[in-house]
N, C-alpha and C. Protein backbone atom coordinates (compact mmCIF):
# COMPACT_ATOMS: atom_id res chain seq x y z
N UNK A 1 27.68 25.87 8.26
CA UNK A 1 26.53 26.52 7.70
C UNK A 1 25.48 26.64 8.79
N UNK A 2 24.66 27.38 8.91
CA UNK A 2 24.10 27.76 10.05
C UNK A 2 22.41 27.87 9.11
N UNK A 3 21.60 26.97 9.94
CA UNK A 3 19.93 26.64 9.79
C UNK A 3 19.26 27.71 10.31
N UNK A 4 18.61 28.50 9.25
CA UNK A 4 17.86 29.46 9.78
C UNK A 4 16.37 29.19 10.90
N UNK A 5 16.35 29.80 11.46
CA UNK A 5 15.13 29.62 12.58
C UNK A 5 14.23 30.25 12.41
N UNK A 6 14.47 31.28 11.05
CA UNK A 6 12.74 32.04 10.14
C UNK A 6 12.58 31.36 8.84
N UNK A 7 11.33 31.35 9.20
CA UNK A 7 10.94 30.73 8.02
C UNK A 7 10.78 31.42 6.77
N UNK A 8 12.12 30.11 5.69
CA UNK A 8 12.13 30.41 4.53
C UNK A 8 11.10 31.32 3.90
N UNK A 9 10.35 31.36 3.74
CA UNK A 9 8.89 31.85 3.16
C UNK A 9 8.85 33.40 3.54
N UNK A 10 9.08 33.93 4.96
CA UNK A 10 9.16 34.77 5.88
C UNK A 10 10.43 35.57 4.85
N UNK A 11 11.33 35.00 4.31
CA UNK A 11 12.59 35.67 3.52
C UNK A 11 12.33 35.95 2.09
N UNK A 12 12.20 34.61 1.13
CA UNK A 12 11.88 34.93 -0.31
C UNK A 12 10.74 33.96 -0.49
N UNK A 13 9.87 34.76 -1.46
CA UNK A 13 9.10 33.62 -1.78
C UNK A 13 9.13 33.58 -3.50
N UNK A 14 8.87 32.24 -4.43
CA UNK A 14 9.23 31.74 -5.77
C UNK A 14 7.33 31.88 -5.99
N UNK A 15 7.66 32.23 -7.24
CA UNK A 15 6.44 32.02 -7.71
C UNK A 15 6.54 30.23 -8.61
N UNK A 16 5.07 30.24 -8.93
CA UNK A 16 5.28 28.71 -9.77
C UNK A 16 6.57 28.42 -11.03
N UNK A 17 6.44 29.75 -11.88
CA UNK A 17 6.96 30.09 -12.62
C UNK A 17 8.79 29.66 -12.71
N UNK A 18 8.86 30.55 -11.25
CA UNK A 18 10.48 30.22 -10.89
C UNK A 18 10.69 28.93 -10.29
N UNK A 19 9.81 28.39 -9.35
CA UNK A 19 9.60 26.55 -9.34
C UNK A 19 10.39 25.93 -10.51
N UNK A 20 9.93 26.15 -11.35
CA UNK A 20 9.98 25.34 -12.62
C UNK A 20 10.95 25.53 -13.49
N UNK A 21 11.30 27.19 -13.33
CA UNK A 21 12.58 27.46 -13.87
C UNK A 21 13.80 26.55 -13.53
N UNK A 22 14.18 27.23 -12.28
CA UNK A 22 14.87 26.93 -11.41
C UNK A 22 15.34 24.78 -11.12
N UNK A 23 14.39 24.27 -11.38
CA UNK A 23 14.14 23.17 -11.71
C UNK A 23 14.75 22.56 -12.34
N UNK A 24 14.56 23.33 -13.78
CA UNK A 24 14.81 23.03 -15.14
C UNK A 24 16.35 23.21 -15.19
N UNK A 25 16.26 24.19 -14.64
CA UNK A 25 18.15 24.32 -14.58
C UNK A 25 19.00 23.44 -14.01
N UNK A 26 18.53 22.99 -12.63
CA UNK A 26 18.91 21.98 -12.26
C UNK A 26 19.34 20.59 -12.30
N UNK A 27 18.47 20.16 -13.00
CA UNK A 27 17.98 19.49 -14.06
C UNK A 27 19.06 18.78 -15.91
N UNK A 28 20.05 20.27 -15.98
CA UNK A 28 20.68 20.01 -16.94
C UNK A 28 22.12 18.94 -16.39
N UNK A 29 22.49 18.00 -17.69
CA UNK A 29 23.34 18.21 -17.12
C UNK A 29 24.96 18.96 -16.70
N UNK A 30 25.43 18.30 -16.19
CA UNK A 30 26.70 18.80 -15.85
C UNK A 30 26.56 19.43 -14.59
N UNK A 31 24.85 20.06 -14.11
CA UNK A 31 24.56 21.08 -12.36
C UNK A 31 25.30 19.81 -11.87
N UNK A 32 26.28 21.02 -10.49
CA UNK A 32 26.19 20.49 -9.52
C UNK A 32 25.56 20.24 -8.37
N UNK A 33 24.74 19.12 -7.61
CA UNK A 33 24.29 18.89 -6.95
C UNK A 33 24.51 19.51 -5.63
N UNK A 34 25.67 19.60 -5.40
CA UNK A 34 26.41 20.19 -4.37
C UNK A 34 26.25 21.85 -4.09
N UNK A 35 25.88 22.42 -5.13
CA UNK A 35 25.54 24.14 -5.29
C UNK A 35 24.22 24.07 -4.55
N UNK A 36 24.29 25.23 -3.79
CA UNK A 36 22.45 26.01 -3.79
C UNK A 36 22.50 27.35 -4.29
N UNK A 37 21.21 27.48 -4.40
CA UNK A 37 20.96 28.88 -5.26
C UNK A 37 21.22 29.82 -3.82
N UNK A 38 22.31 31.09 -4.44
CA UNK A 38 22.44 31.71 -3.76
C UNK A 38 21.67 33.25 -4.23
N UNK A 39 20.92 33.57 -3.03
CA UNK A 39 20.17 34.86 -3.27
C UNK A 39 20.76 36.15 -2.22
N UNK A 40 20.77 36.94 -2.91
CA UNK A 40 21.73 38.25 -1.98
C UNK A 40 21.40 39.36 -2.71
N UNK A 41 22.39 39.99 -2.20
CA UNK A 41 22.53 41.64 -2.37
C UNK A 41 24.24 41.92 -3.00
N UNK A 42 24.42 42.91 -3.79
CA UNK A 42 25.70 43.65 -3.87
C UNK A 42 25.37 44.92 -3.98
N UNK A 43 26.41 45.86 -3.56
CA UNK A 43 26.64 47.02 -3.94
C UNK A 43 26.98 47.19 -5.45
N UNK A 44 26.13 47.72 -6.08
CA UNK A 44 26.26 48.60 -7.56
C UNK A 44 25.59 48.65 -8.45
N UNK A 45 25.10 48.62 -9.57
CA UNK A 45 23.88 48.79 -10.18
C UNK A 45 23.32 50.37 -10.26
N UNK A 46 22.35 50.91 -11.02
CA UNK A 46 21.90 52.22 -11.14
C UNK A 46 21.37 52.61 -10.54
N UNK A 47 20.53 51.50 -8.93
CA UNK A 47 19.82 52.39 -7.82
C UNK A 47 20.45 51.97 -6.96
N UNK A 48 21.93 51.26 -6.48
CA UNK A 48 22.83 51.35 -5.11
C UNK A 48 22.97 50.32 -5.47
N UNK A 49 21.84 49.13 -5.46
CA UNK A 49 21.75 47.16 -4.88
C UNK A 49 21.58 46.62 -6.13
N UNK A 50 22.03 45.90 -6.46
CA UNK A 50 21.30 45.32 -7.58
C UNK A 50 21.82 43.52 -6.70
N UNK A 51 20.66 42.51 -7.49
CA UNK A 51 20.34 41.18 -6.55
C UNK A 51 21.46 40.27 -7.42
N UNK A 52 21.67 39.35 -6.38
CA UNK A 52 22.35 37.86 -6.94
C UNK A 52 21.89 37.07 -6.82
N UNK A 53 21.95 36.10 -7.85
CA UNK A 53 20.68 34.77 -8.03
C UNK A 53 21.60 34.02 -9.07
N UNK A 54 21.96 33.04 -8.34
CA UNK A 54 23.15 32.07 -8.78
C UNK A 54 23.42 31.22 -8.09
N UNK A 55 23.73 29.82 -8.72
CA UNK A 55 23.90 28.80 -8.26
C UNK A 55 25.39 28.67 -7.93
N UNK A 56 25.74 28.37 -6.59
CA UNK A 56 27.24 28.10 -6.32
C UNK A 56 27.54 27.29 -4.44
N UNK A 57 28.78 27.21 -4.45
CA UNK A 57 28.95 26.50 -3.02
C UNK A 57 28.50 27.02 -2.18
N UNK A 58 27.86 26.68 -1.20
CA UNK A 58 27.91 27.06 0.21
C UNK A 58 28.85 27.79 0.72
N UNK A 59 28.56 29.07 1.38
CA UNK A 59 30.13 29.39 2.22
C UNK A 59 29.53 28.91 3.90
N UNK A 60 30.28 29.28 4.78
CA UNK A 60 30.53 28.71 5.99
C UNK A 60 29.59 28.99 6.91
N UNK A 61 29.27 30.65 6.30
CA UNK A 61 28.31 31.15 7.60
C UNK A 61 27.06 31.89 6.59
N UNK A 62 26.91 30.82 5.48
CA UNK A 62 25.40 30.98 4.94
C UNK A 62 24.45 30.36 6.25
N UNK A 63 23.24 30.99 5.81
CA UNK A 63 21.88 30.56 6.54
C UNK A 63 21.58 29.71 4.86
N UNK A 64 20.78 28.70 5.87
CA UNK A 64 20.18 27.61 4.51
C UNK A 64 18.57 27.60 4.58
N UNK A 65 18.10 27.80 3.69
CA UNK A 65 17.26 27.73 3.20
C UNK A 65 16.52 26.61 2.09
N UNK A 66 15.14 25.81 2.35
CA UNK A 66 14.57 25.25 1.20
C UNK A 66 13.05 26.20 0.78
N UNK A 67 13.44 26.80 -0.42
CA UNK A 67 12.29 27.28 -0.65
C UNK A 67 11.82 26.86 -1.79
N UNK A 68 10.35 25.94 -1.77
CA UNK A 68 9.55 25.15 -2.48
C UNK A 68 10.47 24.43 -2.92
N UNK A 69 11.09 23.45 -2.43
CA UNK A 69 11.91 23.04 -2.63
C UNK A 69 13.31 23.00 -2.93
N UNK A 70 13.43 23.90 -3.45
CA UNK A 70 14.60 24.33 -4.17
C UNK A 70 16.02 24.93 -2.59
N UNK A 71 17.27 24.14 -2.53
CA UNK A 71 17.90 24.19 -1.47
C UNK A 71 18.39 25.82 -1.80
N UNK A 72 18.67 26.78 -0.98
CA UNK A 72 19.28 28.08 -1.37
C UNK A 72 20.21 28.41 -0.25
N UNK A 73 20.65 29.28 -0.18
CA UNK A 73 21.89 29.70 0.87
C UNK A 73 21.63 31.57 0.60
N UNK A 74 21.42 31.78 2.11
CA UNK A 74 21.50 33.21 1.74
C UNK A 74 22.63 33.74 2.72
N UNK A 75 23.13 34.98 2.77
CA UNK A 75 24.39 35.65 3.74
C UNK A 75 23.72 36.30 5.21
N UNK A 76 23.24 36.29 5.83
CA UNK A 76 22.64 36.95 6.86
C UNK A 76 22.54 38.49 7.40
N UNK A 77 23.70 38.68 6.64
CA UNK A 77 23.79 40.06 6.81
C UNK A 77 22.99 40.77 5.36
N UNK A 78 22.41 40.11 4.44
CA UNK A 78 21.90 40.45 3.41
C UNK A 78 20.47 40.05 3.76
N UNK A 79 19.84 39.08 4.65
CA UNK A 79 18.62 39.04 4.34
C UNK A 79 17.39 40.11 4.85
N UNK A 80 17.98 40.74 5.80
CA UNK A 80 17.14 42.21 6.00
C UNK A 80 16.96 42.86 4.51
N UNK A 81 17.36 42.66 3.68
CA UNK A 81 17.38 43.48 2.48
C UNK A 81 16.33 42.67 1.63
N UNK A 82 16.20 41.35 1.65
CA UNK A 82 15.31 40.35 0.56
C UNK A 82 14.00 40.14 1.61
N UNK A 83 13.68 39.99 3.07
CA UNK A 83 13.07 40.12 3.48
C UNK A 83 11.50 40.02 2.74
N UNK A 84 10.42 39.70 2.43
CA UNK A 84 9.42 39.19 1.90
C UNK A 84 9.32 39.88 0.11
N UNK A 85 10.41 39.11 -0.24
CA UNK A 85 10.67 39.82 -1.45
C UNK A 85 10.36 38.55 -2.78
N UNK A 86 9.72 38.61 -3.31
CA UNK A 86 9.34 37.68 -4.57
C UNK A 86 9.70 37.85 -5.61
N UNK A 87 10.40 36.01 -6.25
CA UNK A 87 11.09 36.15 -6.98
C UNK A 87 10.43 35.91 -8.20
N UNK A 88 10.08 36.04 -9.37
CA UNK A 88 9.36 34.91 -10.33
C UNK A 88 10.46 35.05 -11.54
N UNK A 89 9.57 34.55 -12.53
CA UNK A 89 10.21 33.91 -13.86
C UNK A 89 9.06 34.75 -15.10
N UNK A 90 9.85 35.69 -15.92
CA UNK A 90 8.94 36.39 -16.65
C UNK A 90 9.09 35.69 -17.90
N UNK A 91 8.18 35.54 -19.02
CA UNK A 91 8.54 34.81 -20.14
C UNK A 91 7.67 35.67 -21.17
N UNK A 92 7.04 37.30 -20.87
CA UNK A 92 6.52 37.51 -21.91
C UNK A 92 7.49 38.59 -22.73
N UNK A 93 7.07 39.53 -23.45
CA UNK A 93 8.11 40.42 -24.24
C UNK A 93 8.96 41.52 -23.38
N UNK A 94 8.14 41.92 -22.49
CA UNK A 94 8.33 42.90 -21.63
C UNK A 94 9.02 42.76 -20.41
N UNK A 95 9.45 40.98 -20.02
CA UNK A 95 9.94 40.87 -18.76
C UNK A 95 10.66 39.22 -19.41
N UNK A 96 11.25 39.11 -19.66
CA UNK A 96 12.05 37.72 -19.88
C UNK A 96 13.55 37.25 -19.28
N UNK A 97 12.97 36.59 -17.84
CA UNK A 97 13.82 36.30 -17.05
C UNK A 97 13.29 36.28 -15.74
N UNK A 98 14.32 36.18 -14.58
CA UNK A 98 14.18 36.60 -13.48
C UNK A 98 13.78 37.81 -12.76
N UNK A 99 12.34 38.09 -11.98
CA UNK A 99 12.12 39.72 -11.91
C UNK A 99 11.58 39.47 -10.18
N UNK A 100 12.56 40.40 -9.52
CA UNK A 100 12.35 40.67 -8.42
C UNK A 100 11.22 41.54 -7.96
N UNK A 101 10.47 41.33 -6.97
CA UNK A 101 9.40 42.30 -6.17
C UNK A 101 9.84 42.62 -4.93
N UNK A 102 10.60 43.31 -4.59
CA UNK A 102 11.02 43.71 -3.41
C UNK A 102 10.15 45.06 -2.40
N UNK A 103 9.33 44.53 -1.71
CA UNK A 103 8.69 45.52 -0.50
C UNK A 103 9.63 46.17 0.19
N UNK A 104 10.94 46.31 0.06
CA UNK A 104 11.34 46.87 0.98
C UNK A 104 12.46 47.96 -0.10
N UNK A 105 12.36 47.97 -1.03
CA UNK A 105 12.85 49.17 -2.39
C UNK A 105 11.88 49.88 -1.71
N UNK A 106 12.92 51.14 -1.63
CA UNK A 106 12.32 53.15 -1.89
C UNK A 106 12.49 53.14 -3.12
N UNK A 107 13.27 52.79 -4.29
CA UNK A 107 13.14 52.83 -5.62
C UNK A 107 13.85 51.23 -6.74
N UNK A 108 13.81 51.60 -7.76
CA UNK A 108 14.06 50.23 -8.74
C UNK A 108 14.71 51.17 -9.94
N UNK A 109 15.55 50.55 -10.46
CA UNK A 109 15.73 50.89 -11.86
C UNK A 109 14.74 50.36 -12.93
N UNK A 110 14.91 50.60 -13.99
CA UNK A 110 14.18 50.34 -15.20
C UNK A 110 14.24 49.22 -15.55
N UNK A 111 15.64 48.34 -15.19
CA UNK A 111 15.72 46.79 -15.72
C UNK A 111 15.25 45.70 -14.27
N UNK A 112 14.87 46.74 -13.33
CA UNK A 112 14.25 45.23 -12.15
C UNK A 112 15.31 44.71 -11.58
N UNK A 113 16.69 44.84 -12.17
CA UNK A 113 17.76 44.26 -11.00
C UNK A 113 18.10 45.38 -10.01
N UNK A 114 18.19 46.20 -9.57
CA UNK A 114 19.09 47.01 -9.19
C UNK A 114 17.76 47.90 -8.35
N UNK A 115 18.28 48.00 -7.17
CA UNK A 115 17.44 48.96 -6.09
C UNK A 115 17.65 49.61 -5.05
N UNK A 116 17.51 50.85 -4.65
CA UNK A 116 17.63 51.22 -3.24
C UNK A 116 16.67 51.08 -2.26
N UNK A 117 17.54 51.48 -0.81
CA UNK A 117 16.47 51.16 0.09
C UNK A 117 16.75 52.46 0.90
């Protein structure tokens, strides 16, 4: 696994919200300790990208990341894409869940996962 030399913060940043989420999840049991939250990119979704935000193993040639604590693993060839992109935790009618802010979207779909660049 390979230690990034930019700073976490510089890549994604959590609002309080997702702090606490994220936490909480952790938190249950049965998590494995051994997982970090992995944050990325895939191809597909209704504007090209849509994001991944999931807890799972390490692969070999993640960059590691602690952001506000929380240990994460991102792919390197994906983080030009998350690049000062904020994550939070929505809990009112209109946003309930995980909602990305990405500065570096030319556009978004309607549901907040999925974006081009």
């Amino acid at each position: 696994m390979n230690i990034s030399t930019i700073p976490a913060t510089a890549t994604v940043q959590f609002t309080a919200g997702t702090v606490a989420e994220l936490k909480r999840i952790m938190s249950q049991p049965g998590f494995d300790p051994s997982h970090r939250l992995r944050i990325g990119v895939k191809g597909g979704g209704c504007a090209g990208l849509s994001y991944i935000l999931s807890f799972e193993a390490p692969l070999p040639d993640d960059e590691e990341h602690v952001i506000e604590g929380i240990p994460c693993v991102i792919q390197p060839a994906q983080a030009l894409y998350l690049h000062g992109m904020e994550v939070d935790w929505g809990t009112g009618l209109d946003a309930r869940g995980f909602v990305f802010r990405n500065p570096n979207a030319s556009a978004t779909c309607g549901c907040g996962s999925s974006f081009a660049v």
